[in-house]
Protein backbone atom coordinates (compact mmCIF):
# COMPACT_ATOMS: atom_id res chain seq x y z
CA UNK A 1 115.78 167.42 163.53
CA UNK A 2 112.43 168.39 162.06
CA UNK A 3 114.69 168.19 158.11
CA UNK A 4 115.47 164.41 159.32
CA UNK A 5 111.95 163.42 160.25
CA UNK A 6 111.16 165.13 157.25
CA UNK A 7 113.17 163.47 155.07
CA UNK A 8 112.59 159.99 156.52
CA UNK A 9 108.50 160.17 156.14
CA UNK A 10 109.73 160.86 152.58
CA UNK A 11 111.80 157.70 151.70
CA UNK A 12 109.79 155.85 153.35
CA UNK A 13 106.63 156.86 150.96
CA UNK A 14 109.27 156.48 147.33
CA UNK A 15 110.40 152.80 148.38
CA UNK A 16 107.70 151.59 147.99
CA UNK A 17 106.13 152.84 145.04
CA UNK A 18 109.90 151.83 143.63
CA UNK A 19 109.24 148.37 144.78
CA UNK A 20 105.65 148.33 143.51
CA UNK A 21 107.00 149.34 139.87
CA UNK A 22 109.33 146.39 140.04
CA UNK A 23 107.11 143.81 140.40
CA UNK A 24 104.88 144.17 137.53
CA UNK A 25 104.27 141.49 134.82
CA UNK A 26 106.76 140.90 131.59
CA UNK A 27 106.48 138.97 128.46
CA UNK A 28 109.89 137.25 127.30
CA UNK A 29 110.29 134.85 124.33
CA UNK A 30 111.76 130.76 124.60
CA UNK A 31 112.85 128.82 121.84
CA UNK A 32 115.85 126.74 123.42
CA UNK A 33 119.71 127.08 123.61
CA UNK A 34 120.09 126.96 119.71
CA UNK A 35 120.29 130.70 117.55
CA UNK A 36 121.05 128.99 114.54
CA UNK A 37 118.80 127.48 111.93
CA UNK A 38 118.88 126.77 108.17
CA UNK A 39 116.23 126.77 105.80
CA UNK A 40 113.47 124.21 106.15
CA UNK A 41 113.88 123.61 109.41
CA UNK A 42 111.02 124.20 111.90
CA UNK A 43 111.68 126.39 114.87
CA UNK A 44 109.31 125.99 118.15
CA UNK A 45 109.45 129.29 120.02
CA UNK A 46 107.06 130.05 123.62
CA UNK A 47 105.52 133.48 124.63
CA UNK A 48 106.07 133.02 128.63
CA UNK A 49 104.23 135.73 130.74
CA UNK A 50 105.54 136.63 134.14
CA UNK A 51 102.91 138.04 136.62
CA UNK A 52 105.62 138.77 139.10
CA UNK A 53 103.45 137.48 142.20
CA UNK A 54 100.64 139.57 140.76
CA UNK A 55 96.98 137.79 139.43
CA UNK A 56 96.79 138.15 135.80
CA UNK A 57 93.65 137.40 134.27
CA UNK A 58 94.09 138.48 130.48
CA UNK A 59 96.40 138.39 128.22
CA UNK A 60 97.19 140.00 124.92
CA UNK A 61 100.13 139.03 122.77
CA UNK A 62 101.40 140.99 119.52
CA UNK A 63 104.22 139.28 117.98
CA UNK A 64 106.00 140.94 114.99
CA UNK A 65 108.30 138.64 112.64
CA UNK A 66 109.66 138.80 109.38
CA UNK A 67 107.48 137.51 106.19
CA UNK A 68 110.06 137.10 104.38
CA UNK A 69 112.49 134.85 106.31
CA UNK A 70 109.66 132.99 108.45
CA UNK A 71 106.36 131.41 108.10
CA UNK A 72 104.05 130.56 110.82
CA UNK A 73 102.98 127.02 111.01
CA UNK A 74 100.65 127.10 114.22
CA UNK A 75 99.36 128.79 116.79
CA UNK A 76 98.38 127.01 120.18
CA UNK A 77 97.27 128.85 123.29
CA UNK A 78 98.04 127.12 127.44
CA UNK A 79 94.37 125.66 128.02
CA UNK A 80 94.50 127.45 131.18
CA UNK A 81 93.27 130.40 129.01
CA UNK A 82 90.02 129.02 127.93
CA UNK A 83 88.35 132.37 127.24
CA UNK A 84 90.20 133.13 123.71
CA UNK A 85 89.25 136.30 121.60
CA UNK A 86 87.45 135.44 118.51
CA UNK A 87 88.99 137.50 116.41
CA UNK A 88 92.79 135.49 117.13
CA UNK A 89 95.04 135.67 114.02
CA UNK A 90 98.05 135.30 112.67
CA UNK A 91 99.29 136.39 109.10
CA UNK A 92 102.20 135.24 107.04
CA UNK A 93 101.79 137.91 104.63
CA UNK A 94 102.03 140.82 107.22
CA UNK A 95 104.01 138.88 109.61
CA UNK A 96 101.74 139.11 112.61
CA UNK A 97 100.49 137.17 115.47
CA UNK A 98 97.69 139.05 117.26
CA UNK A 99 96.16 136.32 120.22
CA UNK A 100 94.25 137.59 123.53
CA UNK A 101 93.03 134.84 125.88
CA UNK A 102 91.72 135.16 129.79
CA UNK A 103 91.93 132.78 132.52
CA UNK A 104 89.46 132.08 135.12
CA UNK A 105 90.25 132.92 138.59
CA UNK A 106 93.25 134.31 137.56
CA UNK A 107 97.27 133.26 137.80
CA UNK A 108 100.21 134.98 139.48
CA UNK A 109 102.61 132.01 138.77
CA UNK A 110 105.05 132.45 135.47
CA UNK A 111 104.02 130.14 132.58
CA UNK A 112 103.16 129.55 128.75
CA UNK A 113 100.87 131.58 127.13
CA UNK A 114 101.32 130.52 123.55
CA UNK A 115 103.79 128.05 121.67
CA UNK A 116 104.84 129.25 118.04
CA UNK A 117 105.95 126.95 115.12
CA UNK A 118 107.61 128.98 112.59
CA UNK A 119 109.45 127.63 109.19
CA UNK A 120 112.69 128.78 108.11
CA UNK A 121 111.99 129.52 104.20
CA UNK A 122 115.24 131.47 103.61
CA UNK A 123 118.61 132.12 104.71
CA UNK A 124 119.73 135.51 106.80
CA UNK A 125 119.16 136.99 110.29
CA UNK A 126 115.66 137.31 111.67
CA UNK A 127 114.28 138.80 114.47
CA UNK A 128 111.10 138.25 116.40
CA UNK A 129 109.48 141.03 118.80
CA UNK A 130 106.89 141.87 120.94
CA UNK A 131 104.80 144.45 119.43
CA UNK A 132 103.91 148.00 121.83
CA UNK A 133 99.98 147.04 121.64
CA UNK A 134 100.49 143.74 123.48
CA UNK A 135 98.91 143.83 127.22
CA UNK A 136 98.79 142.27 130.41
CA UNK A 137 95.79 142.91 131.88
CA UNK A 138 94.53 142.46 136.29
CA UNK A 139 91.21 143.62 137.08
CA UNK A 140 90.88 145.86 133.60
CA UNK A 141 94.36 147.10 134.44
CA UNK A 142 97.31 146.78 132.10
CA UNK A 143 100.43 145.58 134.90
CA UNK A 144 102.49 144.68 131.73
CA UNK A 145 105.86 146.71 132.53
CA UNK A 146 108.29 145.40 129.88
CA UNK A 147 108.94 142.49 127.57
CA UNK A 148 112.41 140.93 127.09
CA UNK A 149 114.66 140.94 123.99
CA UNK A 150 113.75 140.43 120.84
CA UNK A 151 114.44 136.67 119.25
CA UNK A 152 117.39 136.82 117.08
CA UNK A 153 117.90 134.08 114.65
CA UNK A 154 120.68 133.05 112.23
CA UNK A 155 119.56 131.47 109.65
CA UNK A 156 122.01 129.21 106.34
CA UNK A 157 121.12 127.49 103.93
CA UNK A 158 120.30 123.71 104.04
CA UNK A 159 123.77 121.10 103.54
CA UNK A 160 123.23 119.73 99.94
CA UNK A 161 122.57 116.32 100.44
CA UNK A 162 125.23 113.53 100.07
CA UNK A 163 125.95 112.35 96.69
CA UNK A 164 125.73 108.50 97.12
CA UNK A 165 128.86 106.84 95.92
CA UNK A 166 128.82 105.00 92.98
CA UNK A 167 131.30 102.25 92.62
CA UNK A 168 132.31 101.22 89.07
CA UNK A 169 130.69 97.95 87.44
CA UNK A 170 133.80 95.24 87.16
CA UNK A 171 134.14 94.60 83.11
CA UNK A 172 133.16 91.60 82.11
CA UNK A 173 135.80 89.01 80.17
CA UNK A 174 135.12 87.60 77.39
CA UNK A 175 135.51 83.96 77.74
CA UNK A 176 134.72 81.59 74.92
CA UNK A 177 132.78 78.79 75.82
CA UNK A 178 132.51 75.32 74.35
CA UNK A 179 128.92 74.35 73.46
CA UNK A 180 127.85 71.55 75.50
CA UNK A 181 126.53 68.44 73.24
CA UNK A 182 122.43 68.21 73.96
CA UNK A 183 121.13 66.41 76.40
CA UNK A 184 118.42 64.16 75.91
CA UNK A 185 115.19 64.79 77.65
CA UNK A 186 112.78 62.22 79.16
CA UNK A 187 110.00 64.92 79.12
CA UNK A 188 108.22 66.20 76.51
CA UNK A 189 108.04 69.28 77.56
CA UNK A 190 110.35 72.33 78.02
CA UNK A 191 110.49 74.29 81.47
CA UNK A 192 110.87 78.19 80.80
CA UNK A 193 110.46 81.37 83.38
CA UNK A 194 108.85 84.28 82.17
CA UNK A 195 109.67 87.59 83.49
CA UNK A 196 107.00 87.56 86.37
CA UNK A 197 108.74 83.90 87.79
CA UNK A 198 106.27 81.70 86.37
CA UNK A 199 106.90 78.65 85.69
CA UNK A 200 105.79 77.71 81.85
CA UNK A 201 105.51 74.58 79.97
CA UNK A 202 106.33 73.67 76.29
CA UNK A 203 105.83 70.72 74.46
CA UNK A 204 108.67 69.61 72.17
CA UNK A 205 106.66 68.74 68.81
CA UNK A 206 109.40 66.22 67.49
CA UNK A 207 109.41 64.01 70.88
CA UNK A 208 105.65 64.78 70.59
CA UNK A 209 105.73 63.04 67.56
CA UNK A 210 108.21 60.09 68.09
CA UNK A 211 106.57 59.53 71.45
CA UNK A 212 104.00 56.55 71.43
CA UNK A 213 100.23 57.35 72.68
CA UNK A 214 99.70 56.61 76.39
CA UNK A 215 96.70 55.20 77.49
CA UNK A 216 95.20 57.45 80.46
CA UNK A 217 95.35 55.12 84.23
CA UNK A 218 94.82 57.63 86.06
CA UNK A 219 91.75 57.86 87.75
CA UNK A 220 90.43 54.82 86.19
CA UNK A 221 87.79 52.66 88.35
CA UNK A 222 89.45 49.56 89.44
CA UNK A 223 87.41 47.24 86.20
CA UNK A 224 87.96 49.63 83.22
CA UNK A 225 91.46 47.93 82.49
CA UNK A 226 89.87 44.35 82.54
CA UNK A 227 87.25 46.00 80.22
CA UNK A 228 89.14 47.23 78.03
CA UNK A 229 91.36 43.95 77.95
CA UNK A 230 88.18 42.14 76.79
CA UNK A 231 87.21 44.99 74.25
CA UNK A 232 90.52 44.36 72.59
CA UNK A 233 90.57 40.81 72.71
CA UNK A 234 86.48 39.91 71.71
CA UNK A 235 87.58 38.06 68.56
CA UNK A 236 89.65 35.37 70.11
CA UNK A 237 87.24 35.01 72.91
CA UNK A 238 84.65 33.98 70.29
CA UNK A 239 86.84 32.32 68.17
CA UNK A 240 88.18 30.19 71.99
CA UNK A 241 84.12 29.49 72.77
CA UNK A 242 83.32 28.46 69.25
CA UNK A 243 85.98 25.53 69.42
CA UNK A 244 84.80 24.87 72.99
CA UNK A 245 81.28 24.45 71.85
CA UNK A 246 82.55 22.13 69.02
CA UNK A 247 84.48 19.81 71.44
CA UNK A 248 81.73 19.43 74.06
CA UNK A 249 79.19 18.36 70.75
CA UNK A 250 81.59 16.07 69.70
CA UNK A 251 82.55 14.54 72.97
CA UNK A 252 78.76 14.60 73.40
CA UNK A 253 78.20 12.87 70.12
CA UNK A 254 81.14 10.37 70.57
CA UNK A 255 79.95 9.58 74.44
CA UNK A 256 76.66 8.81 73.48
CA UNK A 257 77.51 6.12 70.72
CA UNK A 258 80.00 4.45 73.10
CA UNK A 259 77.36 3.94 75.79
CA UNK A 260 74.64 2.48 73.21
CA UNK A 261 77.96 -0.56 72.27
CA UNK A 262 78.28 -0.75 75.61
CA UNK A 263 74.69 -1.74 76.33
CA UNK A 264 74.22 -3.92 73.28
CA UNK A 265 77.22 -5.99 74.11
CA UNK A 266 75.37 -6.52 77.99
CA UNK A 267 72.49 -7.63 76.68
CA UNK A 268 74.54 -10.21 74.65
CA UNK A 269 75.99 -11.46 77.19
CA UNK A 270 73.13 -11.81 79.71
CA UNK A 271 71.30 -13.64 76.60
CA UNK A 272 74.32 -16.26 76.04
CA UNK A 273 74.60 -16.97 79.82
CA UNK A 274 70.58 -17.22 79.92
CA UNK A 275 69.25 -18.94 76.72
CA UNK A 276 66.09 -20.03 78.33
CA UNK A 277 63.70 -17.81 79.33
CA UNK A 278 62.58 -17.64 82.73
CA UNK A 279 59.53 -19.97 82.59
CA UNK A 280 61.88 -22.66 80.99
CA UNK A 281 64.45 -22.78 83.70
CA UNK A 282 61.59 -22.87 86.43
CA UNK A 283 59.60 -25.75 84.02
CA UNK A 284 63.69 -27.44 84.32
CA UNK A 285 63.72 -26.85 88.29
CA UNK A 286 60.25 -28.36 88.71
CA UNK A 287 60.97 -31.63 86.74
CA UNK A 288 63.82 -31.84 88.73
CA UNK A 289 62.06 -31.54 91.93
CA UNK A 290 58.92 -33.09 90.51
CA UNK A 291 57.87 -36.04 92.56
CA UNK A 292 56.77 -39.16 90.41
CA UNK A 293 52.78 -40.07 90.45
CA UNK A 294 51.71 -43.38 91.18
């Protein structure tokens, strides 16, 4: 009886201390449901740290990867863990990740502790690890009990890009065309393109030459044309008011001399109807009216 009680106290004192060691933190690697890359491609891969129900307060990751087959892009920490270790680095030559952060307050909740970008720079199999000098540390005490399995990769090389298609130019036929007789133009200048799509103007010289001078209307004030009319035209307007100045003198000269007849042939006629003078027709009317004296 005493061997039972015995052995009892006993089991009862390992369980737990199993069931302690179980529930320690781990460190595992994400980087999706894909194993396969090929070269240049970009591969995103999470450090996720599982406390277990424990309070974590720092954390130090060592990641291992090959330098030959991988190159780190970036390194980005949760900001949860705002207390990061100076001294964080990474190296592409050794192929190393070394990054320490601590949260305040603590966490005992599984999350992110760092997101990875790594480049694929050649083709093969790769594998990322957890290094033995990575911690997780609660109250100065390392509970880290075990990381998961390394990240195996498969890596090919990059498709060859598609060849466009080329499809074969149709051959032209040689036709033989008539030559069309010329056309006459009404403008004096040619229309050509250059190569930039400019218009360009050139002037014919031969319709240049047969082509009378025009006079410029445009923009003229409303009197330049009559102007110019008179300009052109000054001789016969001097020659038209010469003869009109020798008409009116000799209508002038003619009118006068037919007015003096005119007034000679009145006087004539009042002397032949009168050829008394006054006094001698009243001397006539008074004898006639005279009374006789005694």
């Amino acid at each position: 009886m005493k061997k039972i009680i015995f052995a009892g106290v006993l089991l009862s004192l390992i369980v737990p201390s199993f069931a302690f060691a179980e529930q320690k933190a781990v460190l595992y690697f994400s980087a999706g449901s894909s194993a396969s890359y090929s070269v240049g491609q970009k591969i995103n891969v999470s450090v996720i740290a599982d406390p277990k129900g424990q309070t974590l307060d720092t954390i130090k990751a060592v990641v291992k990867f090959p330098a030959d087959t991988l190159d780190v892009q970036s390194v980005s920490i949760n900001s949860k863990f705002s207390a990061a270790d100076p001294e964080n680095y990474y190296s592409n030559a050794d192929g190393i990740i070394s990054y320490a952060a601590g949260i305040p307050g603590g966490a005992n909740t599984l999350g992110q502790y760092l997101m990875v970008v790594f480049q694929v720079k050649k083709a093969g199999n790769a594998s990322i690890n957890f290094s033995d000098q990575s911690l997780v540390l609660s109250a100065g005490e390392n509970i880290l009990s075990g990381v998961g399995q390394p990240l195996a990769l498969t890596i090919t090389e990059a498709a060859p890009a598609p060849t466009p298609k080329t499809e074969p130019k149709p051959t032209p036929q040689n036709t033989v065309k008539k030559d069309a007789p010329p056309k006459p133009s009404g403008s004096l200048t040619n229309k050509n393109i250059d190569d930039s799509g400019t218009s360009q103007e050139k002037t014919d010289p031969v319709l240049a030459a047969l082509a009378p001078a025009a006079i410029p209307i445009v923009g003229q004030a409303p009197g330049e044309n009559f102007l110019q009319y008179l300009q052109s035209k000054i001789w016969f307007l001097l020659l038209a008011l010469l003869i009109l100045v020798m008409v009116l003198f000799y209508f002038k000269k003619t009118g006068l001399a037919f007015l003096m007849r005119n007034t000679k042939k009145t006087g004539l006629v009042e002397n032949q109807n009168y050829p008394q003078g006054k006094g001698e027709i009243a001397k006539e009317t008074n004898n006639h009216y005279e009374t006789p004296k005694d």
